[in-house]
Protein backbone atom coordinates (compact mmCIF):
# COMPACT_ATOMS: atom_id res chain seq x y z
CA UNK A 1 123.99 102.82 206.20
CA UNK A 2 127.72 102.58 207.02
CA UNK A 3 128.18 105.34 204.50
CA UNK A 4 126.63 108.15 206.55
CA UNK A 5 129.80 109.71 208.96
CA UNK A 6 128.63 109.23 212.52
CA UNK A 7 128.89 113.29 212.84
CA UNK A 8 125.74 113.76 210.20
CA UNK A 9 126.14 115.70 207.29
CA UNK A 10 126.41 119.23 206.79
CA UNK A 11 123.40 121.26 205.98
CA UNK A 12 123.75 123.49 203.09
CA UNK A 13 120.61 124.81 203.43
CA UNK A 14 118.09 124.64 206.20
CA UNK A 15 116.33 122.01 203.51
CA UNK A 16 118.98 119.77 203.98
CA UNK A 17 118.88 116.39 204.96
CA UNK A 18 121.02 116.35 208.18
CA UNK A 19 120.56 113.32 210.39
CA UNK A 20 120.60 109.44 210.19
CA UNK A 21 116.55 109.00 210.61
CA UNK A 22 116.18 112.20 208.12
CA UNK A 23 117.96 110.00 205.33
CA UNK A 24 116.34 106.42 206.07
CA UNK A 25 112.67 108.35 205.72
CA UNK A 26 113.81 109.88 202.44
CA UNK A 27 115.21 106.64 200.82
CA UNK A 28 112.22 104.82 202.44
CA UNK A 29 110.00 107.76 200.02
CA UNK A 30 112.07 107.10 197.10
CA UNK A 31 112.21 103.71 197.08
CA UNK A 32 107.98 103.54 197.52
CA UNK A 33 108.20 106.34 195.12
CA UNK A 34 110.29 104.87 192.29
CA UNK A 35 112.39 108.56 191.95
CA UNK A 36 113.68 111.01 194.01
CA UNK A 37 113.75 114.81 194.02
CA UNK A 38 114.65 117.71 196.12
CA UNK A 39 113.91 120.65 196.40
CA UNK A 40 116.68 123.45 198.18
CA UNK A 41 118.63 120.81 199.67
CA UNK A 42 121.79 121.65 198.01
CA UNK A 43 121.46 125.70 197.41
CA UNK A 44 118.39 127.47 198.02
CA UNK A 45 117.53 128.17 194.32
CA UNK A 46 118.02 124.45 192.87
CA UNK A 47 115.82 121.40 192.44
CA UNK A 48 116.49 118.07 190.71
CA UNK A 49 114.13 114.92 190.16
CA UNK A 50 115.97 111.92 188.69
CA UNK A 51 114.14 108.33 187.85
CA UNK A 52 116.28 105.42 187.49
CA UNK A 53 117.21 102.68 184.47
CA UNK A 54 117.07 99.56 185.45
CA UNK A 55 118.85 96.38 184.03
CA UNK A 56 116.26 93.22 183.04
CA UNK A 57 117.12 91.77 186.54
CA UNK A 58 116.29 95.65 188.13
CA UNK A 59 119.40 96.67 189.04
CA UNK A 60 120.49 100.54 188.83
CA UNK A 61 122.42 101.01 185.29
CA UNK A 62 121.93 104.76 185.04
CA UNK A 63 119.52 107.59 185.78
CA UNK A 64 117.57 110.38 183.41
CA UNK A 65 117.74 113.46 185.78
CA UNK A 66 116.09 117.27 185.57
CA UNK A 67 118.05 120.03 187.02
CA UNK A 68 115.62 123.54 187.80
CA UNK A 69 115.22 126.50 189.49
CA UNK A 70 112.98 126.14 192.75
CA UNK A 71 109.89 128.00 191.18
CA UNK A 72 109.97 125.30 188.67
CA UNK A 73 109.55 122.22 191.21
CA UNK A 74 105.89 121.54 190.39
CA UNK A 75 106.65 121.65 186.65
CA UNK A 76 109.46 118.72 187.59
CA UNK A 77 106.95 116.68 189.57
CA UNK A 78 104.74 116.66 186.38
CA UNK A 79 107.67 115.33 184.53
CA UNK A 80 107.67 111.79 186.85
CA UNK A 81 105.41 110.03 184.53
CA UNK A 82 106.77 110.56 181.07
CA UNK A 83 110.68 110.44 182.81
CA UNK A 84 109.73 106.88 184.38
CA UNK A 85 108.17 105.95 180.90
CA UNK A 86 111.57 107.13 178.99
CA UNK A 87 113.12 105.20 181.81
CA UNK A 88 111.58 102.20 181.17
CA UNK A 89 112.18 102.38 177.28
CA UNK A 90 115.78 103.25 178.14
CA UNK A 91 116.13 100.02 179.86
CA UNK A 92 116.42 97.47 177.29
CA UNK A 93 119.58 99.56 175.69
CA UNK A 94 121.65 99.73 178.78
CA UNK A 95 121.11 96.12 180.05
């Protein structure tokens, strides 16, 4: 993870992900999970889930993402199944 400065990153929020070990365990989740979202890590009022398109041999082409308010975080996490669905539909186009 040569991309991370050795510093850390700056917290935006206190929901930020700050450290080395923080990011590993969240790309760890995502990648088990098949998406990724986040809720207040970038302002306290925000939350975003994005599901990736994948080429034929599963490599990342592009991503559908959904951009709320934090009340509305549940209402995102119902909208992983149909988003990985459209995702894999998607996939044929873009590869």
């Amino acid at each position: 993870m040569s991309v991370l400065p050795s510093t850390g990153l700056t917290a935006l929020t206190r929901h930020t992900i700050v450290t080395r070990t923080e990011l590993e365990s969240h790309l760890a989740e995502v990648r088990e999970n098949g998406y990724a979202i986040q809720v207040g890590e970038i302002d306290d009022e925000s939350a975003c889930l994005a599901v990736p398109i994948r080429s034929r041999s599963g490599s990342l082409v592009a991503a559908i993402a959904l951009s709320g308010s934090v009340p509305h975080a549940p209402a995102l996490r119902r909208c992983v199944p149909p988003l990985l669905e459209q995702a894999v539909l998607l996939s044929p186009l873009l590869a």
